[in-house]
N, C-alpha and C. Protein backbone atom coordinates (compact mmCIF):
# COMPACT_ATOMS: atom_id res chain seq x y z
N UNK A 1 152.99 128.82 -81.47
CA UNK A 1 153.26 130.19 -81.77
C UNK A 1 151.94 130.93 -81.97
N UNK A 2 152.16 132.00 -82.35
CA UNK A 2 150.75 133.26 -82.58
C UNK A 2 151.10 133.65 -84.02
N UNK A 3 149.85 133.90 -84.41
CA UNK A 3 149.88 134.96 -85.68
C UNK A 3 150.80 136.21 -85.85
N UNK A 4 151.56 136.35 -86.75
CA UNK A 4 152.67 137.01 -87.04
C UNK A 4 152.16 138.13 -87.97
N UNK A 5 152.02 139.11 -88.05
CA UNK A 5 150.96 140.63 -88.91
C UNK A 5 152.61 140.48 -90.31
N UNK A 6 153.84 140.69 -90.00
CA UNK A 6 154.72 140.74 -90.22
C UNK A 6 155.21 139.73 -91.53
N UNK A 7 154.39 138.65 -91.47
CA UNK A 7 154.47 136.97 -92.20
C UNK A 7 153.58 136.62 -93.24
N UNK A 8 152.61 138.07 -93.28
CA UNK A 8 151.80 138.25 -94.12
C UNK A 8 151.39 139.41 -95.46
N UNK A 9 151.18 138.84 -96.31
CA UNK A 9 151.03 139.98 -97.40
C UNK A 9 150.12 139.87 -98.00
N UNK A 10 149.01 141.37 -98.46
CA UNK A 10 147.87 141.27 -99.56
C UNK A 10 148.30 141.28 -101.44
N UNK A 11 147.65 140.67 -101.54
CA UNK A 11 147.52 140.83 -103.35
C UNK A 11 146.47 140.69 -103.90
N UNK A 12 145.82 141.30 -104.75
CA UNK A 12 145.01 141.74 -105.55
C UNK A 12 143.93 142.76 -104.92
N UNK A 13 143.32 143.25 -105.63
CA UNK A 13 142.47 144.23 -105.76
C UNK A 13 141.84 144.80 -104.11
N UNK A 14 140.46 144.42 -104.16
CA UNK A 14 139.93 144.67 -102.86
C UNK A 14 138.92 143.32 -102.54
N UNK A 15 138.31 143.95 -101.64
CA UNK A 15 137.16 142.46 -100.89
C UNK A 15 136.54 141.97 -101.95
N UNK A 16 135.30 143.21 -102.58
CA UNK A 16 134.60 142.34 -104.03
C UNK A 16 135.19 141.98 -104.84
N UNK A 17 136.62 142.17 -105.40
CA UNK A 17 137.20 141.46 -106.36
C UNK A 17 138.07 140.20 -105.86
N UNK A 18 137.63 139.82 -105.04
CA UNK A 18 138.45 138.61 -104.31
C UNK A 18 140.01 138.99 -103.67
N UNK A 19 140.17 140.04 -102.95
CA UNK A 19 141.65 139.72 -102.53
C UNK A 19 142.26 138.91 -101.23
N UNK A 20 143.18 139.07 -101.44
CA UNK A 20 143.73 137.59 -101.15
C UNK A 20 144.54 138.49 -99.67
N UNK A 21 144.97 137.52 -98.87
CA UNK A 21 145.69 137.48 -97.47
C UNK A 21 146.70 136.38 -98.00
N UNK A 22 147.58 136.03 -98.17
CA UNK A 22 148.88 135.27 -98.16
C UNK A 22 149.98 135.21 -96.52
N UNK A 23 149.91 134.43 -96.22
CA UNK A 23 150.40 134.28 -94.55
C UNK A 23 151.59 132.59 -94.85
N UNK A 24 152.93 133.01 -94.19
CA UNK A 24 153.45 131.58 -94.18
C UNK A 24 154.11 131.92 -92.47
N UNK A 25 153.52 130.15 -92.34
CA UNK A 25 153.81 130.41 -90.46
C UNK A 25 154.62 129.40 -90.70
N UNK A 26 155.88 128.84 -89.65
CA UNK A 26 156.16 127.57 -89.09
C UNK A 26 154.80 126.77 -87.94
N UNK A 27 154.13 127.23 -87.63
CA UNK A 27 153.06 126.99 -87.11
C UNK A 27 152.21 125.77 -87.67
N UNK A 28 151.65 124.92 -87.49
CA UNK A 28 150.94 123.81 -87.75
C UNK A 28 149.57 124.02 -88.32
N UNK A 29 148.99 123.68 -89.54
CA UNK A 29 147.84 123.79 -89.89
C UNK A 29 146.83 123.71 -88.95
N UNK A 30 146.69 122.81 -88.02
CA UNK A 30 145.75 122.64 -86.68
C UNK A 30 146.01 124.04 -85.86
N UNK A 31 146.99 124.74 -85.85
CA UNK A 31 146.96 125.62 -84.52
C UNK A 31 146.52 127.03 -85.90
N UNK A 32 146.27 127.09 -86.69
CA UNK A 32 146.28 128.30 -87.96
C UNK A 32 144.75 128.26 -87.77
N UNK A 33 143.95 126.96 -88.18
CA UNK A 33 142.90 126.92 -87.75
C UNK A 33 142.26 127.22 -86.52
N UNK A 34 142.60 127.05 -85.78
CA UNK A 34 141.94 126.97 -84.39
C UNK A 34 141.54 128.72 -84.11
N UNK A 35 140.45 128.49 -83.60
CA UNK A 35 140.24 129.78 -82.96
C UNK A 35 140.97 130.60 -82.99
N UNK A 36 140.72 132.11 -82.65
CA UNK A 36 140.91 133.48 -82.18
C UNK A 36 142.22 133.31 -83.46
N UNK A 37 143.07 132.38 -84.17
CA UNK A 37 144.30 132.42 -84.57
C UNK A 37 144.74 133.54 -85.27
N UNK A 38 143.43 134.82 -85.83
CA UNK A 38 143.51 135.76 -87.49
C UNK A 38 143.77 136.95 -86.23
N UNK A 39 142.94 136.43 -85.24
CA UNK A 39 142.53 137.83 -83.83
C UNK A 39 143.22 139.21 -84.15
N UNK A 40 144.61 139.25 -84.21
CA UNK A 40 145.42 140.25 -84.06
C UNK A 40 145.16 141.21 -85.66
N UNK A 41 144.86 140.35 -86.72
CA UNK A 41 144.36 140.57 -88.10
C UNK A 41 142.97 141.64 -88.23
N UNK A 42 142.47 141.35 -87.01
CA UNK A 42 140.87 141.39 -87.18
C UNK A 42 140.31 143.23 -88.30
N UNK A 43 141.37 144.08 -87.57
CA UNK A 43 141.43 145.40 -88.23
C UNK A 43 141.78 145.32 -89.53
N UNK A 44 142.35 144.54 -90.50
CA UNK A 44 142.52 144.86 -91.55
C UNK A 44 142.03 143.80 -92.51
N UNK A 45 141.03 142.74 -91.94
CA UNK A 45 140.43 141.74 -92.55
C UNK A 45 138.92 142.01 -92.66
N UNK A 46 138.16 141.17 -94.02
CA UNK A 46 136.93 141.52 -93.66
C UNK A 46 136.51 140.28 -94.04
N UNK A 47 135.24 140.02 -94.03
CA UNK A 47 134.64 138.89 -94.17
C UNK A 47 134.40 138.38 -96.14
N UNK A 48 134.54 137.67 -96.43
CA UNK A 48 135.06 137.36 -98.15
C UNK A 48 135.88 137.28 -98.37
N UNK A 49 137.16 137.59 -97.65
CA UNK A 49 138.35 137.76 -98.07
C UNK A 49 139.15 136.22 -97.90
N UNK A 50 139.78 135.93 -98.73
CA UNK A 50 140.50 135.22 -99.08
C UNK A 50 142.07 135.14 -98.07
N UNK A 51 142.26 134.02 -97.37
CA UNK A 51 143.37 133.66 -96.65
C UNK A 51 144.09 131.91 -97.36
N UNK A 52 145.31 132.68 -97.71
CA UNK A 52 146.13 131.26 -98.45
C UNK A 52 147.07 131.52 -97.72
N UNK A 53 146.99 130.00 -96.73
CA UNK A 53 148.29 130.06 -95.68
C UNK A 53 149.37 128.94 -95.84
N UNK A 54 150.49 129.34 -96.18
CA UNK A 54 151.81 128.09 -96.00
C UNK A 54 151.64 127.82 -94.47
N UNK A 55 151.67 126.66 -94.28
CA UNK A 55 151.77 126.53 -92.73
C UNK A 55 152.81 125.30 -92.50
N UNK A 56 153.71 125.18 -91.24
CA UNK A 56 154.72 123.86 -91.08
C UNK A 56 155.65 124.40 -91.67
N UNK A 57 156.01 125.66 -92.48
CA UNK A 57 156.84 126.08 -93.01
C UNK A 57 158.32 125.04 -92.64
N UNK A 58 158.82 125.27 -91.44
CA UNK A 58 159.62 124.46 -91.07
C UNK A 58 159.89 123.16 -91.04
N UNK A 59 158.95 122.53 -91.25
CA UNK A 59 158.74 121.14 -91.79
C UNK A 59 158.72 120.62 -92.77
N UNK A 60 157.44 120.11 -93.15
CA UNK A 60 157.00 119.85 -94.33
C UNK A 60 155.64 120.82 -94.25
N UNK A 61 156.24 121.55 -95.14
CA UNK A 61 155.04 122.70 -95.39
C UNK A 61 153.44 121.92 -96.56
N UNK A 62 152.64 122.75 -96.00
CA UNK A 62 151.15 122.44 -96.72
C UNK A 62 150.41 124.19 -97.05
N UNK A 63 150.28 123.80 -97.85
CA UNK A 63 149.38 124.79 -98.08
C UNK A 63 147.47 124.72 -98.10
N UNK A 64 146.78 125.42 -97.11
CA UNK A 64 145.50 125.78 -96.91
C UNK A 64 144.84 127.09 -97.51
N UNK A 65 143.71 127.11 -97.93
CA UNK A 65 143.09 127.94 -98.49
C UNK A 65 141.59 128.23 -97.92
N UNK A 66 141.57 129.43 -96.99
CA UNK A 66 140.31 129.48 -95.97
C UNK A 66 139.96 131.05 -96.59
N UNK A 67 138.37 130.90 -96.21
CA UNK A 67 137.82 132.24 -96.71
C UNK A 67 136.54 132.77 -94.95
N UNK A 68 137.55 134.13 -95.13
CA UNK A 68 136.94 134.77 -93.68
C UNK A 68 135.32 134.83 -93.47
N UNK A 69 134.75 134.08 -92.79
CA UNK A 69 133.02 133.98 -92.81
C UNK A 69 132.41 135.42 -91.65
N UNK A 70 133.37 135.10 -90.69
CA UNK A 70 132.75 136.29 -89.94
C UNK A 70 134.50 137.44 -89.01
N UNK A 71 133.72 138.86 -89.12
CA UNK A 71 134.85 139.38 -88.95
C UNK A 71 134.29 140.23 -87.30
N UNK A 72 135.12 140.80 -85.93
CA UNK A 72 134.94 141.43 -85.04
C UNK A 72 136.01 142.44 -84.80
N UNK A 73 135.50 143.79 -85.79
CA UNK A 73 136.40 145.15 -85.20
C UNK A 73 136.78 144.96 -83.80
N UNK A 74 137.86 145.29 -83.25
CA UNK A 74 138.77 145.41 -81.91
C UNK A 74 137.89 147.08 -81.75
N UNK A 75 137.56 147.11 -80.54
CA UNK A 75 137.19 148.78 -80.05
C UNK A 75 138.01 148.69 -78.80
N UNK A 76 138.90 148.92 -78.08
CA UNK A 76 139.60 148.97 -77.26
C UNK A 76 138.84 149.94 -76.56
N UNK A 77 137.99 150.71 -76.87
CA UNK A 77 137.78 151.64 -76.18
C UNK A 77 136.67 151.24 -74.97
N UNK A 78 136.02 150.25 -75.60
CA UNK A 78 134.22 149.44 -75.14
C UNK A 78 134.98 148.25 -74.84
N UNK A 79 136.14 147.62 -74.63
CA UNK A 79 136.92 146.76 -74.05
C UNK A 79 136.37 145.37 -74.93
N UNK A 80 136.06 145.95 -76.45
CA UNK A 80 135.88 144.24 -77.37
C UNK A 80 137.30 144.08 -78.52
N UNK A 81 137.54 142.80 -78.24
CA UNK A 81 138.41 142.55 -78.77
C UNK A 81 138.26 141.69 -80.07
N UNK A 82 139.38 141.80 -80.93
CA UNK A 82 139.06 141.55 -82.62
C UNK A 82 138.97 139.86 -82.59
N UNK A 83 138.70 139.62 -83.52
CA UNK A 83 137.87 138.17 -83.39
C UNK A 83 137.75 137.67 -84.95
N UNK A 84 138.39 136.76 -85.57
CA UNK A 84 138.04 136.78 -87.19
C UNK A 84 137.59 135.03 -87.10
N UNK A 85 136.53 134.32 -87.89
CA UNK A 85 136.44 133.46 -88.10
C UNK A 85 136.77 133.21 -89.54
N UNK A 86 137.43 131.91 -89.77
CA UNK A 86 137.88 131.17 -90.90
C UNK A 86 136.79 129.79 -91.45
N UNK A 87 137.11 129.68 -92.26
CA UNK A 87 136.40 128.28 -93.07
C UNK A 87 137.23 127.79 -93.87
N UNK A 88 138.25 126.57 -93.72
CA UNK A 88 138.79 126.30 -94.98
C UNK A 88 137.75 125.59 -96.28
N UNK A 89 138.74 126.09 -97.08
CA UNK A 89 138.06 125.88 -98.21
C UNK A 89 138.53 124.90 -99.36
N UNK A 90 137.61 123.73 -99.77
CA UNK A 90 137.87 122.73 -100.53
C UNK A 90 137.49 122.37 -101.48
N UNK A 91 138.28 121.64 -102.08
CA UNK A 91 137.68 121.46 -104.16
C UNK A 91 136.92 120.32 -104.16
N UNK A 92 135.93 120.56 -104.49
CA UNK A 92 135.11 119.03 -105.11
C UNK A 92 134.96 118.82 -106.40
């Protein structure tokens, strides 16, 4: 499947105060990760921001916790398209 805009909701504050992206896919942690996956996101994400994704929903769901490292405004106009990179993120 693809990223769903629809499957997702913000909570808390703004970028410097840590807010959060909340997303639950039936989608597989491997395909959430993978490339271009935030793409369609790219306009309303920025880089710091916090992504906590249910993923496998339909399965056996897991929960991941990735923070956006690099973000690419969509200009449709100059024919570049949006582009978000992820990093999950882990407790030591």
């Amino acid at each position: 499947m693809a990223f769903t805009p629809a499957t997702g909701q913000y909570q808390g504050g703004n970028v410097q105060s840590g807010e959060r992206f909340l997303y639950l896919t039936a989608d597989t942690a491997a395909t959430v990760a993978a490339a271009g996956y935030f793409a369609l996101a790219a306009r309303a994400l920025d880089v710091g921001q916090i992504v906590e994704v249910v993923s496998d929903s339909g399965g056996t769901p897991i929960l991941k916790s990735y923070v956006i490292t690099a973000v690419t405004k969509p200009d449709l106009s100059n024919g570049v398209a949006g582009a978000v990179t992820i990093a999950l993120q882990t407790v030591t």
